[in-house]
N, C-alpha and C. Protein backbone atom coordinates (compact mmCIF):
# COMPACT_ATOMS: atom_id res chain seq x y z
N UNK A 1 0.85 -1.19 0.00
CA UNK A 1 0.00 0.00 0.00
C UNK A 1 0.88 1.24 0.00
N UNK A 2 0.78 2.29 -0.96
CA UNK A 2 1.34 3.31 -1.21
C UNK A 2 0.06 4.47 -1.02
N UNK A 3 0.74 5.19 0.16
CA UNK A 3 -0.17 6.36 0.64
C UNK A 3 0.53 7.79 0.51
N UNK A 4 0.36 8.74 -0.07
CA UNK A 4 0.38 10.21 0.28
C UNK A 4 -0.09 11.21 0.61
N UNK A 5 0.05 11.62 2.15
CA UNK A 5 -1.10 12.02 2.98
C UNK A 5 -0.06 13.33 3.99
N UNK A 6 0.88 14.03 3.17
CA UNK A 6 1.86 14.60 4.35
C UNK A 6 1.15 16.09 3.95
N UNK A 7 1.59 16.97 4.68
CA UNK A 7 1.06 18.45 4.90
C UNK A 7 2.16 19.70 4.54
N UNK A 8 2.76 19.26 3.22
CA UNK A 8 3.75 20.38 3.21
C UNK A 8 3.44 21.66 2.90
N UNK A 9 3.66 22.82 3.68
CA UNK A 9 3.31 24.45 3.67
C UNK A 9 2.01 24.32 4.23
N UNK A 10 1.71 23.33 4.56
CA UNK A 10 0.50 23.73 5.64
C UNK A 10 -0.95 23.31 4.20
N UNK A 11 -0.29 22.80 2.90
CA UNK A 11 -1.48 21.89 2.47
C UNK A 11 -1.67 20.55 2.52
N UNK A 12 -3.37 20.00 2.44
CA UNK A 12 -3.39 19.28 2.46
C UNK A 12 -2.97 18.28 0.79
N UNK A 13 -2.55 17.27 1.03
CA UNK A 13 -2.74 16.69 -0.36
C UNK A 13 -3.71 15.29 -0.59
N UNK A 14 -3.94 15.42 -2.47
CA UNK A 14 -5.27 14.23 -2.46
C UNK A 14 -4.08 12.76 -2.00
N UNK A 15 -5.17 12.36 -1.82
CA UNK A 15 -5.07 10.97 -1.40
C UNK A 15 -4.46 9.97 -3.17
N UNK A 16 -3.53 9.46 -3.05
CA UNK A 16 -3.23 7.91 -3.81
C UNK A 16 -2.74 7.15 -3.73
N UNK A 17 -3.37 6.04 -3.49
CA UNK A 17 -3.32 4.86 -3.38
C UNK A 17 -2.97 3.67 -4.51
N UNK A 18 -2.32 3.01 -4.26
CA UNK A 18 -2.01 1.69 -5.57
C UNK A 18 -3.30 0.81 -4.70
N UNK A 19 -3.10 0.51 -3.61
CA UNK A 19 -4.03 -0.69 -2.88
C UNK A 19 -3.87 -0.63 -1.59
N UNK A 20 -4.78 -1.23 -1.26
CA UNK A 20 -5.45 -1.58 -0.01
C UNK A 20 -6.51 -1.25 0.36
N UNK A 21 -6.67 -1.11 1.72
CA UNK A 21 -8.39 -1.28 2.25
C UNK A 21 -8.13 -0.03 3.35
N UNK A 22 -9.41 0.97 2.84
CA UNK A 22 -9.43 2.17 3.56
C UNK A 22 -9.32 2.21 4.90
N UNK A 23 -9.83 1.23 5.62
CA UNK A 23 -10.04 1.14 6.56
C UNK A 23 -8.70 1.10 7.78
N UNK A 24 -7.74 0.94 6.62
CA UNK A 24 -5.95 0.81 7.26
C UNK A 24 -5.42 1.67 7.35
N UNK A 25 -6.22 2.85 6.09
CA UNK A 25 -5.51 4.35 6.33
C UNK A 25 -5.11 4.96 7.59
N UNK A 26 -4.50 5.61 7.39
CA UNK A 26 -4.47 6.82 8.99
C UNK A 26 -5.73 7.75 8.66
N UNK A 27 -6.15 8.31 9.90
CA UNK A 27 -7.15 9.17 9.41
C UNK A 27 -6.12 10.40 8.68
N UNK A 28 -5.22 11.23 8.86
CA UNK A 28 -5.30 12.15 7.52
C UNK A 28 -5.49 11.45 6.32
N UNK A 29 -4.70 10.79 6.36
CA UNK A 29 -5.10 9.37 4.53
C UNK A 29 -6.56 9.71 4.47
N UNK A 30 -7.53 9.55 5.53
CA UNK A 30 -9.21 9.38 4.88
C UNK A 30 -9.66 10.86 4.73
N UNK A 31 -9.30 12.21 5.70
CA UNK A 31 -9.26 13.54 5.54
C UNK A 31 -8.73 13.62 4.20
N UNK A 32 -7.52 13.24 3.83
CA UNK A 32 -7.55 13.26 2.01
C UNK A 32 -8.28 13.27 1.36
N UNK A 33 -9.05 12.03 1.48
CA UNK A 33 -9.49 11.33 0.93
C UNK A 33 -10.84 11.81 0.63
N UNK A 34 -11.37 12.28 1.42
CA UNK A 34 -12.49 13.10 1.42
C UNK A 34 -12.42 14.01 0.82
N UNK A 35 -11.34 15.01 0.88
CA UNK A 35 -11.41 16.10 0.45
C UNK A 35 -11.00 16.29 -1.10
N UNK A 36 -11.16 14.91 -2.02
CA UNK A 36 -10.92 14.53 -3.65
C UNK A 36 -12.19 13.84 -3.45
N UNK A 37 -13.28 13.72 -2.60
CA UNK A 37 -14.71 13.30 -2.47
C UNK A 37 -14.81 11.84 -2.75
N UNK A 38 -13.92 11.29 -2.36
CA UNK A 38 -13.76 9.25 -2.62
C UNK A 38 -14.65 8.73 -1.08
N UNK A 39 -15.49 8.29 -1.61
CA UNK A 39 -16.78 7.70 -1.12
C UNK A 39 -16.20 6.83 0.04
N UNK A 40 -15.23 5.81 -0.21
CA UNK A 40 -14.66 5.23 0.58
C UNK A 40 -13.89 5.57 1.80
N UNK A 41 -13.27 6.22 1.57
CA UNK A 41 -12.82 7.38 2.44
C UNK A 41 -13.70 7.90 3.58
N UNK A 42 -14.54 8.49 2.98
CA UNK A 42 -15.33 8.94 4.28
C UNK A 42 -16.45 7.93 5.05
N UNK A 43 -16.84 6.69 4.60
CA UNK A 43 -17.11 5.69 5.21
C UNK A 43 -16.17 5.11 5.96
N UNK A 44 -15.02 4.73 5.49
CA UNK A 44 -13.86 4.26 6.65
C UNK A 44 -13.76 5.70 7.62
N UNK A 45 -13.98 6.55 7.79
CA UNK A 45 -13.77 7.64 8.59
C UNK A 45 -15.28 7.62 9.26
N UNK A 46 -16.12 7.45 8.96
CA UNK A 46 -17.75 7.61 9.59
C UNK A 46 -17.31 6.31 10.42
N UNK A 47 -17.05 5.34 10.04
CA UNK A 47 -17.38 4.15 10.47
C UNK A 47 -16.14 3.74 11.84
N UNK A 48 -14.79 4.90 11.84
CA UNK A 48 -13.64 4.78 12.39
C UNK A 48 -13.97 5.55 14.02
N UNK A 49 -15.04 7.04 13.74
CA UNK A 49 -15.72 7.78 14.61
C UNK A 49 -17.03 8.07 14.78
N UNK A 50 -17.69 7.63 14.39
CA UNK A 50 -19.29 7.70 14.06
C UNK A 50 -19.62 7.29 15.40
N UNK A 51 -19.06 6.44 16.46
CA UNK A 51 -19.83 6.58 17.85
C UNK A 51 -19.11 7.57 18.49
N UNK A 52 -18.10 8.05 18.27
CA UNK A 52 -17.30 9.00 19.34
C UNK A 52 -18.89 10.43 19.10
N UNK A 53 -18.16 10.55 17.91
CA UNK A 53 -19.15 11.70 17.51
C UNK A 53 -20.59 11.83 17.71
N UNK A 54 -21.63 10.48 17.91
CA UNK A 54 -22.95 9.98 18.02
C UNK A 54 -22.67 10.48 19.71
N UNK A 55 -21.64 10.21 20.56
CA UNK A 55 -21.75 10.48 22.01
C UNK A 55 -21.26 11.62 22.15
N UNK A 56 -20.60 12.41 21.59
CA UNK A 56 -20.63 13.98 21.83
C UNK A 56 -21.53 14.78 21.64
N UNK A 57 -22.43 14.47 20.03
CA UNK A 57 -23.53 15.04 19.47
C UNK A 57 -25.04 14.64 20.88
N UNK A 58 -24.70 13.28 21.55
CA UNK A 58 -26.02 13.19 22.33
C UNK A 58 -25.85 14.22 23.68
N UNK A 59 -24.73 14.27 23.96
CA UNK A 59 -24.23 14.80 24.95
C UNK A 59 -24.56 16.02 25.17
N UNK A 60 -24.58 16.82 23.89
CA UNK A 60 -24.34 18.18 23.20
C UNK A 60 -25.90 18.70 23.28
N UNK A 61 -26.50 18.23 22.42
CA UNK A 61 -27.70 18.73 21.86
C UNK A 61 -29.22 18.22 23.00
N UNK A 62 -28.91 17.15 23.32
CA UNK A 62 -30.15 16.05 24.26
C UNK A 62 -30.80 16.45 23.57
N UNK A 63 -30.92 15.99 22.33
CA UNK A 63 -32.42 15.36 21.43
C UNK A 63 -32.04 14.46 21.15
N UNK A 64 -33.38 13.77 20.68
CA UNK A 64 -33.93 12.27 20.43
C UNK A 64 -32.81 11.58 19.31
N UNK A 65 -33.13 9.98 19.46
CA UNK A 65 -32.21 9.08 18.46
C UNK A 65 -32.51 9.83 17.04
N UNK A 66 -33.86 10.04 16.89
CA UNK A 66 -33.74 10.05 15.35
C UNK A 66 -33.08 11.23 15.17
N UNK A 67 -33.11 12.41 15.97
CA UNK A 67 -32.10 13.39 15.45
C UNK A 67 -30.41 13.76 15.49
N UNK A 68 -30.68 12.67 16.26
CA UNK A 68 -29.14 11.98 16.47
C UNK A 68 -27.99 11.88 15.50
N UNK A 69 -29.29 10.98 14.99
CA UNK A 69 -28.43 10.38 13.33
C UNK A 69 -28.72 11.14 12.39
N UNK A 70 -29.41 12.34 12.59
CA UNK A 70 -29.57 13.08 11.05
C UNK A 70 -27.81 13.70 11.89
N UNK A 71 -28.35 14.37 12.69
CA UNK A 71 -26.92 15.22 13.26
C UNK A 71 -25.35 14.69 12.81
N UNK A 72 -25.24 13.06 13.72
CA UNK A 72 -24.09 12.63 13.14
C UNK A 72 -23.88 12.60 11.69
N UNK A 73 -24.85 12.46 10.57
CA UNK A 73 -24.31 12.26 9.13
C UNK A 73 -24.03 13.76 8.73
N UNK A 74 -25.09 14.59 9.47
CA UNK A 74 -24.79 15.98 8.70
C UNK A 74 -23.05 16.46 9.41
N UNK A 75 -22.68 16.16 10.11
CA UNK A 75 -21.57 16.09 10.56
C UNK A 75 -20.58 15.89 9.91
N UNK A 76 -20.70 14.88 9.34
CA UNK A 76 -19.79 13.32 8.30
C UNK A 76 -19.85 14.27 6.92
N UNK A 77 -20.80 14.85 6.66
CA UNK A 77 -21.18 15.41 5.44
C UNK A 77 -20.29 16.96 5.05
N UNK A 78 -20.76 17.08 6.08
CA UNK A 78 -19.87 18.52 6.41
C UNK A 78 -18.48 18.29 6.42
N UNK A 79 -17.73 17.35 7.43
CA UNK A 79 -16.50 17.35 7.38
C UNK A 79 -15.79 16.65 5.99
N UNK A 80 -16.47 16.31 5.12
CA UNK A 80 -16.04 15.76 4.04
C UNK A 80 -16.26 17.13 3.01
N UNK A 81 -16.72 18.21 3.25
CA UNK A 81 -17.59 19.17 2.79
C UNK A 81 -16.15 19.86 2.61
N UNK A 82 -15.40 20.16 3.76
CA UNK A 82 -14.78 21.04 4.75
C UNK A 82 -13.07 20.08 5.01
N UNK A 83 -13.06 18.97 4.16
CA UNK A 83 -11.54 18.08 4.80
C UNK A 83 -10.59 18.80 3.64
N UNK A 84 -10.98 19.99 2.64
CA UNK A 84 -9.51 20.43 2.16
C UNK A 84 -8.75 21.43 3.20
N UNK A 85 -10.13 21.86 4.28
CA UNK A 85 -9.21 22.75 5.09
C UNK A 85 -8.27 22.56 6.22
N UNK A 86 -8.36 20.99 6.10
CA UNK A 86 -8.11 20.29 7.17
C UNK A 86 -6.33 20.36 7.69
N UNK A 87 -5.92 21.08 8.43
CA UNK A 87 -4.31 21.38 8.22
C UNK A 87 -3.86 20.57 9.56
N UNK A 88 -4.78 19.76 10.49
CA UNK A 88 -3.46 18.75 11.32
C UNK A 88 -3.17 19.57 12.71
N UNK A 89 -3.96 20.63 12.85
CA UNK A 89 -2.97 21.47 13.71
C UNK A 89 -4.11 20.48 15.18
N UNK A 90 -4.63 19.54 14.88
CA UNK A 90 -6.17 19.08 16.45
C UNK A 90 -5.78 17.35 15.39
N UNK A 91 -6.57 16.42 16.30
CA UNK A 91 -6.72 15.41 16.08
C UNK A 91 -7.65 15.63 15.46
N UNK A 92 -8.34 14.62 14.20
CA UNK A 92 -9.17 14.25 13.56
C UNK A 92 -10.58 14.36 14.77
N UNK A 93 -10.25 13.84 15.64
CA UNK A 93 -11.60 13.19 16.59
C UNK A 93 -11.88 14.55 16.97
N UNK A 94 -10.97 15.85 17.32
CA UNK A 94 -11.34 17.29 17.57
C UNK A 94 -12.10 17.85 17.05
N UNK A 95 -11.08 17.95 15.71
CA UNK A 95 -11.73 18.59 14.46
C UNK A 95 -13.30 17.90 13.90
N UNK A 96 -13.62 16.98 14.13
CA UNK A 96 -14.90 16.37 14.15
C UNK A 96 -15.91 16.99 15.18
N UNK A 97 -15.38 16.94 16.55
CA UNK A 97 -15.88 17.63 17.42
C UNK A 97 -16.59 18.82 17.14
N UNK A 98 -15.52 19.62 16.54
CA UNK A 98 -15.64 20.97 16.20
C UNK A 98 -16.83 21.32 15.01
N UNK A 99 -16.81 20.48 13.98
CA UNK A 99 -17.67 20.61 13.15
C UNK A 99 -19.21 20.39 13.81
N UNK A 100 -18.99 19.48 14.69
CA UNK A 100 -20.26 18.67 15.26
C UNK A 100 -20.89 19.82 16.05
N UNK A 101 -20.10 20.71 17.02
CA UNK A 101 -20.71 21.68 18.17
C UNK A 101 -21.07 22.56 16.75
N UNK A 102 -20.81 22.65 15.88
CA UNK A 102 -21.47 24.02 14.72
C UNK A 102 -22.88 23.43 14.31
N UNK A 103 -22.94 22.38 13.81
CA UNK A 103 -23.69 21.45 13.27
C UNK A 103 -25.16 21.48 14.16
N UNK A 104 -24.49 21.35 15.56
CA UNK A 104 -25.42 21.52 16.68
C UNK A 104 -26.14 23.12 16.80
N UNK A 105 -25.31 23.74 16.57
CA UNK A 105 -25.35 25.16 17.04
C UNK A 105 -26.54 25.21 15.92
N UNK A 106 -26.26 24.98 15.10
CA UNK A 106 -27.49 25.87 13.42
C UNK A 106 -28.48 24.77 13.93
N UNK A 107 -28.63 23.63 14.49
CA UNK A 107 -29.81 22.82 14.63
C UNK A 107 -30.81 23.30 16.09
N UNK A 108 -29.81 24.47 16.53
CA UNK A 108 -30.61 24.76 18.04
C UNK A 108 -31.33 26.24 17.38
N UNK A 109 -30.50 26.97 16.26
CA UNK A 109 -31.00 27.88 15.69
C UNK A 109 -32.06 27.58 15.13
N UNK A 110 -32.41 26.42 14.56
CA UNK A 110 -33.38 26.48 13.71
C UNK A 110 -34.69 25.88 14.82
N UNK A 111 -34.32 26.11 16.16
CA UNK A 111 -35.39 25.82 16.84
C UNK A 111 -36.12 24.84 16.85
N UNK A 112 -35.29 24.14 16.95
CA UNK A 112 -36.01 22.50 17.01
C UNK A 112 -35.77 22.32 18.36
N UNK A 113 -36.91 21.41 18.86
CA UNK A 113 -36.74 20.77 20.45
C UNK A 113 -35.64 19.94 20.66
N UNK A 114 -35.44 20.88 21.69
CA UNK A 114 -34.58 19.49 22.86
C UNK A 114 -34.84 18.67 23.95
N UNK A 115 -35.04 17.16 23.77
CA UNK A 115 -35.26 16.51 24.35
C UNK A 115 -34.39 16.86 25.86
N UNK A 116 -34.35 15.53 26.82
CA UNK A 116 -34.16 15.07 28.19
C UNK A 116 -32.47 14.59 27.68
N UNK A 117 -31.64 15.55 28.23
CA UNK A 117 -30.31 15.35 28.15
C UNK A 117 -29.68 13.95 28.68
N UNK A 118 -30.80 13.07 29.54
CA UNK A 118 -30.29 12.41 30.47
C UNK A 118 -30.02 11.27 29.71
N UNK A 119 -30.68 11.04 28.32
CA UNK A 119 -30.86 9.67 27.42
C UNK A 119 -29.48 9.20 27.58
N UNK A 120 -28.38 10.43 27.21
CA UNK A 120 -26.86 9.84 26.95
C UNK A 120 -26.24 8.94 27.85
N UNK A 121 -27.01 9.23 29.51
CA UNK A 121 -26.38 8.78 30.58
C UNK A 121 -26.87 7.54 30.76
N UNK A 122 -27.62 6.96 30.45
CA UNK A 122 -28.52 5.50 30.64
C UNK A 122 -27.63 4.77 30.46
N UNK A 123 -26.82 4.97 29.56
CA UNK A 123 -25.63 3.60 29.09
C UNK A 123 -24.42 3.89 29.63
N UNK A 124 -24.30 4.79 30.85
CA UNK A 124 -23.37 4.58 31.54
C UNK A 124 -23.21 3.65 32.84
N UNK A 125 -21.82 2.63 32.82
CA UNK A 125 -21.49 1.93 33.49
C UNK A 125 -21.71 2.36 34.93
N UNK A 126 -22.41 1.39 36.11
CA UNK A 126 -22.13 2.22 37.49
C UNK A 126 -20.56 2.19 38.31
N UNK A 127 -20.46 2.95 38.86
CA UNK A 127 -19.18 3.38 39.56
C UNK A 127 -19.76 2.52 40.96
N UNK A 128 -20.59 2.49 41.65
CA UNK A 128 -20.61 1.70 43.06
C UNK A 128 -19.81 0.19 43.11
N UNK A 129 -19.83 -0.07 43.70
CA UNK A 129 -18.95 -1.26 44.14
C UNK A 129 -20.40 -2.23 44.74
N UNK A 130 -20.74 -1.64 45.36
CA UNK A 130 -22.28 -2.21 46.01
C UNK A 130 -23.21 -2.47 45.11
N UNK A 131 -23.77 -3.91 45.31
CA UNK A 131 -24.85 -4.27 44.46
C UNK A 131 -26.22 -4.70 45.21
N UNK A 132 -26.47 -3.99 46.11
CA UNK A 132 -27.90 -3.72 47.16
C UNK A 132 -28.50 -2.68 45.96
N UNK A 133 -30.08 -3.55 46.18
CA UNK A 133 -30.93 -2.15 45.40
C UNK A 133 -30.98 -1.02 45.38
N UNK A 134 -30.98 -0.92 46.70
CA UNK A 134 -30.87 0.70 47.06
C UNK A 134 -30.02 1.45 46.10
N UNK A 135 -28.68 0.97 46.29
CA UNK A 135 -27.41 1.71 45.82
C UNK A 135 -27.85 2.03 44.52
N UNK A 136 -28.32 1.12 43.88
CA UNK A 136 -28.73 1.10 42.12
C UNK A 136 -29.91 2.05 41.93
N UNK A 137 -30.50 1.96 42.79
CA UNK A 137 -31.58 3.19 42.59
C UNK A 137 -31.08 4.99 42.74
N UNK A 138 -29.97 4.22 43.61
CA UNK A 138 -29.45 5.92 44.16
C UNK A 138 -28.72 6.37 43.23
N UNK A 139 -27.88 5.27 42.17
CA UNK A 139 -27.07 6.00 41.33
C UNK A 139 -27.73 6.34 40.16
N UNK A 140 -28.71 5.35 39.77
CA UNK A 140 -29.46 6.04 38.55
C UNK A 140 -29.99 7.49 38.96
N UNK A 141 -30.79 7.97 39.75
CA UNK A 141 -31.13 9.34 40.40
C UNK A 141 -30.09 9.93 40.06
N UNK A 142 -28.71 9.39 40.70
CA UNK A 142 -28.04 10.55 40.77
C UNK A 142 -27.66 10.90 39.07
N UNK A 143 -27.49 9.91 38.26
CA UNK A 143 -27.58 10.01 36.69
C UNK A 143 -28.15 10.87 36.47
N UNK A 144 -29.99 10.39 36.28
CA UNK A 144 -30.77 11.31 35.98
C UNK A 144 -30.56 12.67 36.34
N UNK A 145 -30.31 12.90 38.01
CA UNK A 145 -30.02 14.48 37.91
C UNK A 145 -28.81 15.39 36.99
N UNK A 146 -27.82 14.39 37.35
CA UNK A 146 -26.91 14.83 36.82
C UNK A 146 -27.24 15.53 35.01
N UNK A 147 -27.52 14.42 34.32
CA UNK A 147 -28.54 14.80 33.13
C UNK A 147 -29.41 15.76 32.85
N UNK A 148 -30.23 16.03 34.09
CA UNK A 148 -31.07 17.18 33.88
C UNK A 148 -30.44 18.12 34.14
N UNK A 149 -29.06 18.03 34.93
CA UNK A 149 -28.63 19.92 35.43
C UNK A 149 -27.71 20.28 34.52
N UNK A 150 -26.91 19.15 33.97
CA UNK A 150 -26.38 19.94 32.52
C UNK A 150 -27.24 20.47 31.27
N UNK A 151 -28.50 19.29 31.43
CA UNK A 151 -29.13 20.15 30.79
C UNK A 151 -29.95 20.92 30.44
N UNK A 152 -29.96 21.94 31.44
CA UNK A 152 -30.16 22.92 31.83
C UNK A 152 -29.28 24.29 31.84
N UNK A 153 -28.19 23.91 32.03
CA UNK A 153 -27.51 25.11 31.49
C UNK A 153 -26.99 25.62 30.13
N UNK A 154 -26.60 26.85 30.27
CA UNK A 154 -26.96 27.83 28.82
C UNK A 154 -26.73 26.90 27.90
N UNK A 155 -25.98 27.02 26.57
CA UNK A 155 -25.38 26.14 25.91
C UNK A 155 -23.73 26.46 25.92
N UNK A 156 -23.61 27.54 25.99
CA UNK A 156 -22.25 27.38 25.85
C UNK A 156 -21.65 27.38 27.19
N UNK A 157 -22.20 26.94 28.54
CA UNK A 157 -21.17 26.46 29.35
C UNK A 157 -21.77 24.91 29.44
N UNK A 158 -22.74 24.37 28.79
CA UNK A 158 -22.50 23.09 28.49
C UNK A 158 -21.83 22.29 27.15
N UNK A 159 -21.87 23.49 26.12
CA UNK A 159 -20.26 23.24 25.25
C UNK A 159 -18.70 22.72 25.83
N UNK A 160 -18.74 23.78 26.98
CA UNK A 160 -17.51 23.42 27.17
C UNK A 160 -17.58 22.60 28.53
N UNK A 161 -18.37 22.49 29.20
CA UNK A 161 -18.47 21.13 29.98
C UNK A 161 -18.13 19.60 29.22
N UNK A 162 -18.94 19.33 28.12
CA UNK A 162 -19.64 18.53 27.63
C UNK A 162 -17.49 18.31 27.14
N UNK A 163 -17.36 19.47 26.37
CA UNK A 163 -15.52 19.11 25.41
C UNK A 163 -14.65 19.10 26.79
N UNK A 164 -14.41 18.99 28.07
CA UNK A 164 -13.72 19.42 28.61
C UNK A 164 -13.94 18.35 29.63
N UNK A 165 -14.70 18.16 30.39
CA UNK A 165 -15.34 17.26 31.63
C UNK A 165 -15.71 15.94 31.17
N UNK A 166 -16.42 15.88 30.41
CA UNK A 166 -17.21 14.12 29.87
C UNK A 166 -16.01 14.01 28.36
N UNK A 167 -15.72 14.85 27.52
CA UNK A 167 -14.70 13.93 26.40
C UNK A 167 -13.27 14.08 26.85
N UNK A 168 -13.00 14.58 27.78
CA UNK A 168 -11.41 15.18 28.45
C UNK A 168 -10.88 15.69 27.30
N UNK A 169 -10.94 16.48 26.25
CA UNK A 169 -10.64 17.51 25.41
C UNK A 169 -10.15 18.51 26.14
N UNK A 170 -8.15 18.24 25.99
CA UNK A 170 -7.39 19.39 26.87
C UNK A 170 -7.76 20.72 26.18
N UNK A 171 -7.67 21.56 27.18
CA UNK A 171 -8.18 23.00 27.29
C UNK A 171 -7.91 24.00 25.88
N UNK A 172 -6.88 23.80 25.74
CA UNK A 172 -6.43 24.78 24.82
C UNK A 172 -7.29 24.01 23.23
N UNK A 173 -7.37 23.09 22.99
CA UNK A 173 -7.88 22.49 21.64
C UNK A 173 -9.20 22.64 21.64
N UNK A 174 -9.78 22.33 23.33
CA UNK A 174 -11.49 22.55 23.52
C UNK A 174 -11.56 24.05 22.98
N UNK A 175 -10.55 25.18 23.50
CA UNK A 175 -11.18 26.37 23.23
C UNK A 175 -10.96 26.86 21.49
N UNK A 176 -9.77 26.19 20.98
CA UNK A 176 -9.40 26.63 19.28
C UNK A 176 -11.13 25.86 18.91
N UNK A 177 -11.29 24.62 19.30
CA UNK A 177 -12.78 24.36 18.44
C UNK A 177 -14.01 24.92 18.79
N UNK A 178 -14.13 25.24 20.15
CA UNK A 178 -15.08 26.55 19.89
C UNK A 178 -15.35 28.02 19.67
N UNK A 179 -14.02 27.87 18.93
CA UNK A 179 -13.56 29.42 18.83
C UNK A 179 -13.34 30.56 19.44
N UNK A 180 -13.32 30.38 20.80
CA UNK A 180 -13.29 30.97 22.14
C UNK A 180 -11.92 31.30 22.67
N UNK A 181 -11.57 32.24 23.36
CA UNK A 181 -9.86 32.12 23.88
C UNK A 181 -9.78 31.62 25.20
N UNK A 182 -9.01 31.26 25.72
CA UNK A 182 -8.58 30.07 27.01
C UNK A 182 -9.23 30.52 27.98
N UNK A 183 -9.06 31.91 28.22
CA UNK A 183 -9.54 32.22 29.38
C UNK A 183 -11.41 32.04 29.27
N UNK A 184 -12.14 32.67 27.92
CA UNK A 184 -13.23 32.10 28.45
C UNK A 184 -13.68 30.59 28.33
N UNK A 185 -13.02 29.94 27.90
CA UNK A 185 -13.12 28.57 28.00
C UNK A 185 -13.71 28.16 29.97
N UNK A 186 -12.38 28.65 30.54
CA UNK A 186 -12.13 28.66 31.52
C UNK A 186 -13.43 29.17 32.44
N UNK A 187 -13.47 30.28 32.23
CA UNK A 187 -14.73 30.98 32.96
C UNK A 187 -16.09 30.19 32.40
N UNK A 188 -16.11 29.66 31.38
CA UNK A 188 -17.36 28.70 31.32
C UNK A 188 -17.50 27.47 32.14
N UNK A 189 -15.79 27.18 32.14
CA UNK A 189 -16.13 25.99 32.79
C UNK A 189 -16.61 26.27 33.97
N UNK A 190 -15.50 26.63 34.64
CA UNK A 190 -16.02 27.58 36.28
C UNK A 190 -17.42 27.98 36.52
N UNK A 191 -18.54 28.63 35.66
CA UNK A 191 -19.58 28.94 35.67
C UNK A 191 -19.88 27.32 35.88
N UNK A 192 -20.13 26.59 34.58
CA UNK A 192 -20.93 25.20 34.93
C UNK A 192 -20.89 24.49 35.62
N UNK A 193 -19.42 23.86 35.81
CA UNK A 193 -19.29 23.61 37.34
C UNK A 193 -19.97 24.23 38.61
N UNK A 194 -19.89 25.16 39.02
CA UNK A 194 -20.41 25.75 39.85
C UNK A 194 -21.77 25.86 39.82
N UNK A 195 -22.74 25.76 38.70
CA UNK A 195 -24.21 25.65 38.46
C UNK A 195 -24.46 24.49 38.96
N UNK A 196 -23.75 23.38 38.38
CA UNK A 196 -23.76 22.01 38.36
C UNK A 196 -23.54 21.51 40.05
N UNK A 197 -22.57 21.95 40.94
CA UNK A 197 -22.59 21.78 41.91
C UNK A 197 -23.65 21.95 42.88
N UNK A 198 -24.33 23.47 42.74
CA UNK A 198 -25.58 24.18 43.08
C UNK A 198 -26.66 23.06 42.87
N UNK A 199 -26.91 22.46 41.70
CA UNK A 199 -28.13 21.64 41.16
C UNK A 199 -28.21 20.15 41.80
N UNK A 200 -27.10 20.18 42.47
CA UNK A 200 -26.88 18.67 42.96
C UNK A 200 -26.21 18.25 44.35
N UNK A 201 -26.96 19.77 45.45
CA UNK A 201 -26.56 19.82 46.44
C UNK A 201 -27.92 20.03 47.39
C-alpha cells in the first residue's frame, strides 16, 4: 500500500493509493481522501468515529435518536464538505468535534426541540462497588439528575463542559474548536461547574 497524505506548507494533499483497504488508512489518509470526495474514504472515517461523535452530538444537543443520526451524518457530510481545510494542527476526533458543536449550534438555531439530556447517561457503566438495590436506585437518580442539570444550562457552558469534563478535550484544543480564547473557555467551565454543583446539592 502506497499512501500520500503529508502536509507540506501547511497543504493538504489528495489521497493515492495503488491498494489496499481504507479502513488501514491513517485518518489524515481518509481527511484526504475526502477532500478529492472518494466515497470510501469517508465511510472508513464515519465508520472509524461515528460513535465517538454519536456520544458527543447526544451529549451536546439532548435530542432524540432520530435526530441523532440526522446530526451525526450531517456532521460526516460537512466534514467531508470542509476536509480540504483540514491542516493537522487538532486530532481528527477534535476537528470532528468541532464541526459537530457548529452542526449543533445551526440545529438549536433552527429551533427545534430538545429533548431530556439524560438519554446519553442511561448507558453509563455504574461506579458503586455495592450491588444492594438501594445503591442502584441511588445512582441512577443521581444520573438522571446529573442529566437534567447539565441540561439545563446555557449552551455554551454546556459546550464546554460537555468538550472538557465528559470527552477530556485538553483546554487549549477545547477552546481553538469553539472558537473561544482560554480564558473564556475557563470561565465557562467555572460557571458550569459551579451551576452544576448548586443543582446537585
Amino acid at each position: 500500500m502506497n499512501e500520500d497524505t503529508n502536509f507540506p506548507g501547511g497543504k493538504l494533499l489528495a489521497l493515492r493509493r495503488v491498494s489496499g483497504d481504507a479502513a488501514e488508512l491513517t485518518d489524515a489518509a481518509l481527511i484526504a481522501g475526502c477532500a478529492i470526495d472518494d466515497s470510501g474514504a469517508l465511510s472508513a472515517l464515519f465508520d472509524r468515529h461515528s460513535r465517538a461523535v454519536f456520544r458527543f452530538i447526544s451529549r451536546l444537543s439532548g435530542t432524540g435518536s432520530g435526530d441523532l443520526d440526522d446530526l451525526v451524518a450531517a456532521t460526516f457530510l460537512e466534514a467531508c464538505r470542509c476536509a480540504g481545510k483540514f491542516r493537522g494542527g487538532s486530532s481528527v476526533t477534535t476537528w470532528l468535534f468541532g464541526i459537530a458543536v457548529n452542526v449543533v449550534r445551526h440545529h438549536i438555531r433552527a429551533d427545534v426541540r430538545r429533548r431530556a439530556f439524560v438519554a446519553a447517561y442511561r448507558h453509563v457503566p455504574g461506579t458503586t462497588s455495592s450491588h444492594r438495590p438501594d445503591d442502584a436506585a441511588e445512582h441512577r437518580e443521581l444520573i438522571t439528575r446529573l442529566g437534567d442539570a447539565i441540561g439545563s444550562l446555557p449552551h455554551d457552558l454546556r459546550e464546554a463542559f460537555v468538550l472538557c469534563e465528559l470527552e477530556e478535550v485538553p483546554g487549549p484544543e477545547a477552546a481553538r474548536t469553539l472558537g473561544v480564547p482560554q480564558g473564556t473557555l475557563w470561565r465557562r467551565l467555572h460557571e458550569a461547574r459551579k451551576a452544576l454543583r448548586s443543582a446537585l446539592t
